[in-house]
PDB file of N, CA and C in Angstrom:
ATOM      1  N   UNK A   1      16.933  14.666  -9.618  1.00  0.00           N
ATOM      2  CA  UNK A   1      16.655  15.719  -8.685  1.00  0.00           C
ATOM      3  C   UNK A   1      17.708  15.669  -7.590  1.00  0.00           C
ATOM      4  N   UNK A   2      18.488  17.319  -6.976  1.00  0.00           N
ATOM      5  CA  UNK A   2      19.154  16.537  -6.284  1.00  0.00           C
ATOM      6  C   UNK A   2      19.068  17.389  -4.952  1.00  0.00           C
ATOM      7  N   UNK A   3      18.936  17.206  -4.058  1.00  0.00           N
ATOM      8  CA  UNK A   3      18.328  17.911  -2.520  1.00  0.00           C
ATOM      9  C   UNK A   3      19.528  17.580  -2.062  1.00  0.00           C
ATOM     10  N   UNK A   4      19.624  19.073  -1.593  1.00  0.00           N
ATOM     11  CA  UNK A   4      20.791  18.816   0.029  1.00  0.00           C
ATOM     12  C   UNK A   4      20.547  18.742   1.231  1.00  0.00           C
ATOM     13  N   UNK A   5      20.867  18.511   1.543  1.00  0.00           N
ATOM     14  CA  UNK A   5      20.799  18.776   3.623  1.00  0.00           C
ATOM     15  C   UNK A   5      19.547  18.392   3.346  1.00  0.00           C
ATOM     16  N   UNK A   6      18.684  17.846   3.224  1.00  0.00           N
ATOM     17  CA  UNK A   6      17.227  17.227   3.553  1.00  0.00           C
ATOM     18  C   UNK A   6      17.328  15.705   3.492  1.00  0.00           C
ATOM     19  N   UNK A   7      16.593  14.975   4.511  1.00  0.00           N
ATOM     20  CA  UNK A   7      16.553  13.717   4.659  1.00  0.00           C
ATOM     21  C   UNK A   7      14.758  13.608   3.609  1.00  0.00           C
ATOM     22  N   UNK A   8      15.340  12.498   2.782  1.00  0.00           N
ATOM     23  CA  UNK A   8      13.509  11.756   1.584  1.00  0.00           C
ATOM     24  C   UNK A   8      13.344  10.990   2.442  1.00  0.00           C
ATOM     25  N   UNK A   9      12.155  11.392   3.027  1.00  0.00           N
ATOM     26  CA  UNK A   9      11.181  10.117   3.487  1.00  0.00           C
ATOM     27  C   UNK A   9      10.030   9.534   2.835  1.00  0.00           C
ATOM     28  N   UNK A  10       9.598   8.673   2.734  1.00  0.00           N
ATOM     29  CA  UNK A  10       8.218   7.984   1.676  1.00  0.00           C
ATOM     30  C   UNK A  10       7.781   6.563   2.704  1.00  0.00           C
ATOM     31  N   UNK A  11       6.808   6.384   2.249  1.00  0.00           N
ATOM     32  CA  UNK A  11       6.004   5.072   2.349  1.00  0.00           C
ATOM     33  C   UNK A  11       5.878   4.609   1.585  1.00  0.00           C
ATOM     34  N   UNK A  12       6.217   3.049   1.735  1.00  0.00           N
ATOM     35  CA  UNK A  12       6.849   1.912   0.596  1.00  0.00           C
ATOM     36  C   UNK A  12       5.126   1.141   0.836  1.00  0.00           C
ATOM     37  N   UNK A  13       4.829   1.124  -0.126  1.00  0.00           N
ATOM     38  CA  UNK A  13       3.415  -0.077  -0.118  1.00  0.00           C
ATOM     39  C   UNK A  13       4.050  -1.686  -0.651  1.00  0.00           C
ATOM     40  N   UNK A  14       5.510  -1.796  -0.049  1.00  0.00           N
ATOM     41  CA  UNK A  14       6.143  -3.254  -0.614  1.00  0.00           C
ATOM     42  C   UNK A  14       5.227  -4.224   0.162  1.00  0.00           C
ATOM     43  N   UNK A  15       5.184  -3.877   1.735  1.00  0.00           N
ATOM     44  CA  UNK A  15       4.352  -4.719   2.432  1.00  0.00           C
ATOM     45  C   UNK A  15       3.303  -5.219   2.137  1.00  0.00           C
ATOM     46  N   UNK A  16       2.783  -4.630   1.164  1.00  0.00           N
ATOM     47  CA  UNK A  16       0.949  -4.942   0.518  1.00  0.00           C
ATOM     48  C   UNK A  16       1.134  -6.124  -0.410  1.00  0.00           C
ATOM     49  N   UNK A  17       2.143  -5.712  -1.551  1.00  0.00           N
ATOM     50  CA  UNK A  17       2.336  -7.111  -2.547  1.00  0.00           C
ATOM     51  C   UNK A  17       2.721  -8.054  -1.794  1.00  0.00           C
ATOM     52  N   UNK A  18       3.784  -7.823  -0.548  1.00  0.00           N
ATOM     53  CA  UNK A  18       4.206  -9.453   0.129  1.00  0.00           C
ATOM     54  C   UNK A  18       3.176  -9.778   0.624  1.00  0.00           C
ATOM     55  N   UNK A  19       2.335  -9.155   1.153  1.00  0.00           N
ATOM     56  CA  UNK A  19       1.017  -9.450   1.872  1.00  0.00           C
ATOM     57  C   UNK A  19       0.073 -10.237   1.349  1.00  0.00           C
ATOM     58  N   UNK A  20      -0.344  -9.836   0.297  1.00  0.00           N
ATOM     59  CA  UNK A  20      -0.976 -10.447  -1.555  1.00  0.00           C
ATOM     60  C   UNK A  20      -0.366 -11.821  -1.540  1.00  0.00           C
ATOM     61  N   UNK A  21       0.851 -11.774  -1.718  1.00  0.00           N
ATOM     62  CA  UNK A  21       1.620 -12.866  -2.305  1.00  0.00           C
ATOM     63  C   UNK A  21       0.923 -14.135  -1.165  1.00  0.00           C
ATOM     64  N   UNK A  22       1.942 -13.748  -0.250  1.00  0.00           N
ATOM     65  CA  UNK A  22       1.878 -14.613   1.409  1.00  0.00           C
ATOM     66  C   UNK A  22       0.044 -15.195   1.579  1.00  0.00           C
ATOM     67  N   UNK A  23      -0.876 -14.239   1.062  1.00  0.00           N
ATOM     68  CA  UNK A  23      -2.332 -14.693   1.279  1.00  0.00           C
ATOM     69  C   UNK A  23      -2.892 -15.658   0.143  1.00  0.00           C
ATOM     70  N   UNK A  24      -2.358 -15.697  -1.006  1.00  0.00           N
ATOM     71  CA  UNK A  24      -2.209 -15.955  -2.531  1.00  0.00           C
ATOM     72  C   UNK A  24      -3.474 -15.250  -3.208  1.00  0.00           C
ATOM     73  N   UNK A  25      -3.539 -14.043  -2.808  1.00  0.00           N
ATOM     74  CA  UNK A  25      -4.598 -12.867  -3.130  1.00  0.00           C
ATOM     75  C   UNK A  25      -3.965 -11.643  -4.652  1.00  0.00           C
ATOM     76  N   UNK A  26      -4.747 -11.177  -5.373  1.00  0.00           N
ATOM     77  CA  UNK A  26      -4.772 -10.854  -6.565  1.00  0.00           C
ATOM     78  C   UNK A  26      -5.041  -9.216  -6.231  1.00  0.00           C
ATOM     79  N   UNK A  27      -4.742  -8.228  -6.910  1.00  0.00           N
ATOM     80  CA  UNK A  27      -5.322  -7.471  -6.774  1.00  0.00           C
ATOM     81  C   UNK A  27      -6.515  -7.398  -7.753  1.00  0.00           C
ATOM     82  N   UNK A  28      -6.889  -8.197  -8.766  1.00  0.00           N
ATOM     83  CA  UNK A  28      -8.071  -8.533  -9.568  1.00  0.00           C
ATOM     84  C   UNK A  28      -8.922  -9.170  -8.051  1.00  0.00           C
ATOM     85  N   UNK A  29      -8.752 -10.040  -6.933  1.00  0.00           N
ATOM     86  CA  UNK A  29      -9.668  -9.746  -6.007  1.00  0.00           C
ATOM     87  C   UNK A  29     -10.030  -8.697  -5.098  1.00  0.00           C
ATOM     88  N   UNK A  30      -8.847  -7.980  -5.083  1.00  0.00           N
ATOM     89  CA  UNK A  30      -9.547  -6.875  -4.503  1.00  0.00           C
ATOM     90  C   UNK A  30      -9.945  -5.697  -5.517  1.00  0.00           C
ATOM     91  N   UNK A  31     -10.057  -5.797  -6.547  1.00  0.00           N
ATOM     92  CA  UNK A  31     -10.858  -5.050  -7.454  1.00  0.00           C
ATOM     93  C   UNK A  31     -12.400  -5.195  -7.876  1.00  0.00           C
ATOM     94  N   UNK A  32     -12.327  -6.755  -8.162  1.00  0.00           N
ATOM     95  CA  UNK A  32     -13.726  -7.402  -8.779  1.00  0.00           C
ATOM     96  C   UNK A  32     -14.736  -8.143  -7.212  1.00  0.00           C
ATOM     97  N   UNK A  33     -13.744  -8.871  -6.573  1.00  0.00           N
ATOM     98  CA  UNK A  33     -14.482  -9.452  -5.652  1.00  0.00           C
ATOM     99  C   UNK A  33     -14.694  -8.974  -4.494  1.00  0.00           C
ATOM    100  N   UNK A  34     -13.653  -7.786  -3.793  1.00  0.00           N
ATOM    101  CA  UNK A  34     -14.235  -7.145  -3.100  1.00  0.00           C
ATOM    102  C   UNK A  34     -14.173  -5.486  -2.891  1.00  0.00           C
ATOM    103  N   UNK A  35     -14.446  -4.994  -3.884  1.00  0.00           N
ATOM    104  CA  UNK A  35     -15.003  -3.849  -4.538  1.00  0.00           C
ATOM    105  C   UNK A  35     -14.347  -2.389  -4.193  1.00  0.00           C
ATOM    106  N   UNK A  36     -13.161  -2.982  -3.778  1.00  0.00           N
ATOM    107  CA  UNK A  36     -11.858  -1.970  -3.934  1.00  0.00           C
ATOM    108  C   UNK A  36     -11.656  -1.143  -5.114  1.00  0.00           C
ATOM    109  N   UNK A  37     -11.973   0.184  -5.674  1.00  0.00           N
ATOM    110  CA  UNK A  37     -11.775   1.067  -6.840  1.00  0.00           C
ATOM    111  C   UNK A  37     -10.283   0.512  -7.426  1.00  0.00           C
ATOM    112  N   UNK A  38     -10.462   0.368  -8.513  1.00  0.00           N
ATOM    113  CA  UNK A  38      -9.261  -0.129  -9.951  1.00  0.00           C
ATOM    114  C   UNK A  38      -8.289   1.146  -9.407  1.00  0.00           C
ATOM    115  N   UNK A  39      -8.808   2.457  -9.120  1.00  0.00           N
ATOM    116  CA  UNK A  39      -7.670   3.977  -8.945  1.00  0.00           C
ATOM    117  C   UNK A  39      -7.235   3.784  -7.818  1.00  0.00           C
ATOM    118  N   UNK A  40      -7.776   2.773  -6.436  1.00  0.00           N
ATOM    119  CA  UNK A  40      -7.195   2.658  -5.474  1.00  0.00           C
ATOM    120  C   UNK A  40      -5.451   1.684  -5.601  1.00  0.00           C
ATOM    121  N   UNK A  41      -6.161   1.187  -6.064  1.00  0.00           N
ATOM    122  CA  UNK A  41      -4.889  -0.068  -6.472  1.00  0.00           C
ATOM    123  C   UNK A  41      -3.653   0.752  -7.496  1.00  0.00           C
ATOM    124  N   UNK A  42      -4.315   1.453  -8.225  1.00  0.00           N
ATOM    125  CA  UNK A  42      -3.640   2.529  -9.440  1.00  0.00           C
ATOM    126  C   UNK A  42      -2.480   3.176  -8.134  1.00  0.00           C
ATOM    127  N   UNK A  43      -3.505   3.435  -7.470  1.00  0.00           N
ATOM    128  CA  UNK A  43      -2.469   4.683  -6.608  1.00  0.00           C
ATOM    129  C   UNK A  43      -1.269   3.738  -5.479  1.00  0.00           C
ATOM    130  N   UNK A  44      -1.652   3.145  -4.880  1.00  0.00           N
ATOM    131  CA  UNK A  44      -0.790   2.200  -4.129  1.00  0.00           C
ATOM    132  C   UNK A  44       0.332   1.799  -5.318  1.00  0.00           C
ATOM    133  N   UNK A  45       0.127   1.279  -6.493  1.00  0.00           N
ATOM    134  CA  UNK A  45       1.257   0.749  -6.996  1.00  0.00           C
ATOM    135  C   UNK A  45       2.290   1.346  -7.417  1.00  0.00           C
ATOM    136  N   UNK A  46       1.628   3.135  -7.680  1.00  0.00           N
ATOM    137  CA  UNK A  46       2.616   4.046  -8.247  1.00  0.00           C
ATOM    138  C   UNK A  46       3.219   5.143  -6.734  1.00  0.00           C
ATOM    139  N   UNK A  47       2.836   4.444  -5.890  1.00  0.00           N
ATOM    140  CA  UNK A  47       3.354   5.048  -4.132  1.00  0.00           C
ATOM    141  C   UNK A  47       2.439   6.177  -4.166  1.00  0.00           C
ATOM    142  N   UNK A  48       1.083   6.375  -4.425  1.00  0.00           N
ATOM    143  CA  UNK A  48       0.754   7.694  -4.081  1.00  0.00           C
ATOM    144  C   UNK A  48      -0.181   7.166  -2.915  1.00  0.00           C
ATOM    145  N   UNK A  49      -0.548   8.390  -2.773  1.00  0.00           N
ATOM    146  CA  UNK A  49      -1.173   8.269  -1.110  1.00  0.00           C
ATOM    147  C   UNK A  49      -2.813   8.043  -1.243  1.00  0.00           C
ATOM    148  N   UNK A  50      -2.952   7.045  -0.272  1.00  0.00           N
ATOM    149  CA  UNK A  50      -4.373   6.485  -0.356  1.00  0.00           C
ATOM    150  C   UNK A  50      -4.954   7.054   1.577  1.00  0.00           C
ATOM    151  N   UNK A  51      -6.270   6.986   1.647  1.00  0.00           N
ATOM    152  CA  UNK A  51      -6.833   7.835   2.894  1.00  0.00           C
ATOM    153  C   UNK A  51      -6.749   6.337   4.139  1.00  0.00           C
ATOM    154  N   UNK A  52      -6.756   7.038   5.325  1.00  0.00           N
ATOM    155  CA  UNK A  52      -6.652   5.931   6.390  1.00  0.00           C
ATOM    156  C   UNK A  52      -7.859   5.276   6.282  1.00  0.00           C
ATOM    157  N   UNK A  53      -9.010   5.562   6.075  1.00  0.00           N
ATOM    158  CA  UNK A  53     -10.287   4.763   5.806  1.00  0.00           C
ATOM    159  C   UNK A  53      -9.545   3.510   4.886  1.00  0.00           C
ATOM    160  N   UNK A  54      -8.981   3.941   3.775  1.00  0.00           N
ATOM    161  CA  UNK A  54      -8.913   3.014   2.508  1.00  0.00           C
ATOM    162  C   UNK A  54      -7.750   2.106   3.195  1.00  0.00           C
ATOM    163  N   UNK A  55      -6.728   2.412   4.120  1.00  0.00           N
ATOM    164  CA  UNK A  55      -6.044   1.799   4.895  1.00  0.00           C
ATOM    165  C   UNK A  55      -6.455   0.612   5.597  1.00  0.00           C
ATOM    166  N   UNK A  56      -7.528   1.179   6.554  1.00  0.00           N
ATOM    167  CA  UNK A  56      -8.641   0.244   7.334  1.00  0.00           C
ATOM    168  C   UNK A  56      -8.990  -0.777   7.007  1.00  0.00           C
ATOM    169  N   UNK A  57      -9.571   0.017   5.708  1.00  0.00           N
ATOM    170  CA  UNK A  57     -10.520  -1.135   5.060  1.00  0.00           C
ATOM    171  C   UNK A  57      -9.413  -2.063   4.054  1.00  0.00           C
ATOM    172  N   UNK A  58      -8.734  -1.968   3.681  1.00  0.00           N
ATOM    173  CA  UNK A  58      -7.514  -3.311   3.306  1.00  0.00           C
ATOM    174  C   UNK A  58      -6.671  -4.111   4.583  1.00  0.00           C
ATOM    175  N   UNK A  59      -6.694  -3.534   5.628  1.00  0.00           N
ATOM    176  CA  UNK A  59      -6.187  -4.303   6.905  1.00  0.00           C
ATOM    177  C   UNK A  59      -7.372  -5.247   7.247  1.00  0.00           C
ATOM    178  N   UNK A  60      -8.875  -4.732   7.064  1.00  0.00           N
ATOM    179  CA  UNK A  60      -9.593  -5.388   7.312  1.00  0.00           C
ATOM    180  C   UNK A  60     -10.213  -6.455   6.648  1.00  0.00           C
ATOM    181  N   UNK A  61     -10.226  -6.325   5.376  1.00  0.00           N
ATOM    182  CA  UNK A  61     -10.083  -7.241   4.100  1.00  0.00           C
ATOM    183  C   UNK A  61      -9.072  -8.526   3.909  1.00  0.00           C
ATOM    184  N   UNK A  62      -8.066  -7.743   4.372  1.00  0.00           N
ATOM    185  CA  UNK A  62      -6.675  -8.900   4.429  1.00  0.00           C
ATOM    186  C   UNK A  62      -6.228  -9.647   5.469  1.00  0.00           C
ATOM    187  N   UNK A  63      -7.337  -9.091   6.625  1.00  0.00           N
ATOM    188  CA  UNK A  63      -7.058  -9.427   8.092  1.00  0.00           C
ATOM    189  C   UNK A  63      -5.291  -9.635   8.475  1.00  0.00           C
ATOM    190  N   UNK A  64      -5.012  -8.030   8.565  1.00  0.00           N
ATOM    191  CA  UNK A  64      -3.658  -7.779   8.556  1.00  0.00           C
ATOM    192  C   UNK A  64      -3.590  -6.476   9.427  1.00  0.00           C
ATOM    193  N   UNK A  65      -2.346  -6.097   9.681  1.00  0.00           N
ATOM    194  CA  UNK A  65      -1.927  -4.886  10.419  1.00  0.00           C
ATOM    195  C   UNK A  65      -1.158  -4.295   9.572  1.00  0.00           C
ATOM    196  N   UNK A  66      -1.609  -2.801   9.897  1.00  0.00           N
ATOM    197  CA  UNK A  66      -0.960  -1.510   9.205  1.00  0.00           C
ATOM    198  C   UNK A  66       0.275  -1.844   8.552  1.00  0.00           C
ATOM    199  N   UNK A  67       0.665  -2.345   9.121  1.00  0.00           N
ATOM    200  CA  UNK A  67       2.649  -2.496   9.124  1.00  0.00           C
ATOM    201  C   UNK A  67       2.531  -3.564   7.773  1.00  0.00           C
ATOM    202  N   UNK A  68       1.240  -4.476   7.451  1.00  0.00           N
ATOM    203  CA  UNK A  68       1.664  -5.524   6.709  1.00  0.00           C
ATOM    204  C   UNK A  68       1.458  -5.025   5.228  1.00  0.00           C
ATOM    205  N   UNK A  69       0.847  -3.466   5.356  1.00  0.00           N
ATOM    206  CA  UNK A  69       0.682  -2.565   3.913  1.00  0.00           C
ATOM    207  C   UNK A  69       1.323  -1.905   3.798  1.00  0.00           C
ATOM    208  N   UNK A  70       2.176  -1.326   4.755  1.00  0.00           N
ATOM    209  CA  UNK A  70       2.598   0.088   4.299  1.00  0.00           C
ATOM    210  C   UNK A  70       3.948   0.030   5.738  1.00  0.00           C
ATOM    211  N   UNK A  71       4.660   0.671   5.159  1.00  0.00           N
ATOM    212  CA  UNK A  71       6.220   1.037   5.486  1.00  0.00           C
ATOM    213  C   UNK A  71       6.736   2.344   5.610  1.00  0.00           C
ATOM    214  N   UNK A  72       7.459   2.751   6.322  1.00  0.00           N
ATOM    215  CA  UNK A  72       8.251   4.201   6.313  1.00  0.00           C
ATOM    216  C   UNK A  72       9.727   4.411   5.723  1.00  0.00           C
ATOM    217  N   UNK A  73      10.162   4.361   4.775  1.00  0.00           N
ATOM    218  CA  UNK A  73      11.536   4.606   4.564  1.00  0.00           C
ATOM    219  C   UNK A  73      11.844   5.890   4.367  1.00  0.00           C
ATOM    220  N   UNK A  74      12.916   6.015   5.324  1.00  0.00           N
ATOM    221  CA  UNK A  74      13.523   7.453   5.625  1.00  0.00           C
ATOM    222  C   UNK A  74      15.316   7.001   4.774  1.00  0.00           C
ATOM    223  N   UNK A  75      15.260   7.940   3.881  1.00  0.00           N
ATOM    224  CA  UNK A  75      16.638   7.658   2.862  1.00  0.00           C
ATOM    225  C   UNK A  75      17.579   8.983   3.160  1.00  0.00           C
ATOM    226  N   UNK A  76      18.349   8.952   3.719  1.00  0.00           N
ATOM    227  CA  UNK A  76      19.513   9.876   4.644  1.00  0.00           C
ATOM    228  C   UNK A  76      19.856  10.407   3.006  1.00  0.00           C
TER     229      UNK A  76
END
């Protein structure tokens, strides 16, 4: 695809796997053990967009800040 004169911006969910990693957390625990939807995790891994509730509630789960799930990359 190729766009001109427009700056791609996206949100990188890289912060979530380092986050995972760094906690030594699974996303099989946040599927089975604490009852995070299998399509939530579906959608984070393929960058689609998940709701600020579902945000919340993984900052609050992971006892983490916004920033430690989710990222802004702006690609000039």
């Amino acid at each position: 695809m190729i766009i001109c004169h427009r700056v791609m911006e996206m949100i990188s969910y890289k912060p979530f796997y380092d986050t995972l990693f760094k906690k030594g957390l699974t996303e099989y625990y946040l599927i089975y053990k604490q009852g995070f939807s299998a399509n939530t995790i579906h959608r984070i891994k393929h960058g689609e967009a998940i709701s600020t509730k579902t945000l919340d509630a993984l900052c609050f789960t992971l006892d983490c800040e916004v920033q430690d799930i989710i990222c802004h990359i702006k690609d000039a």
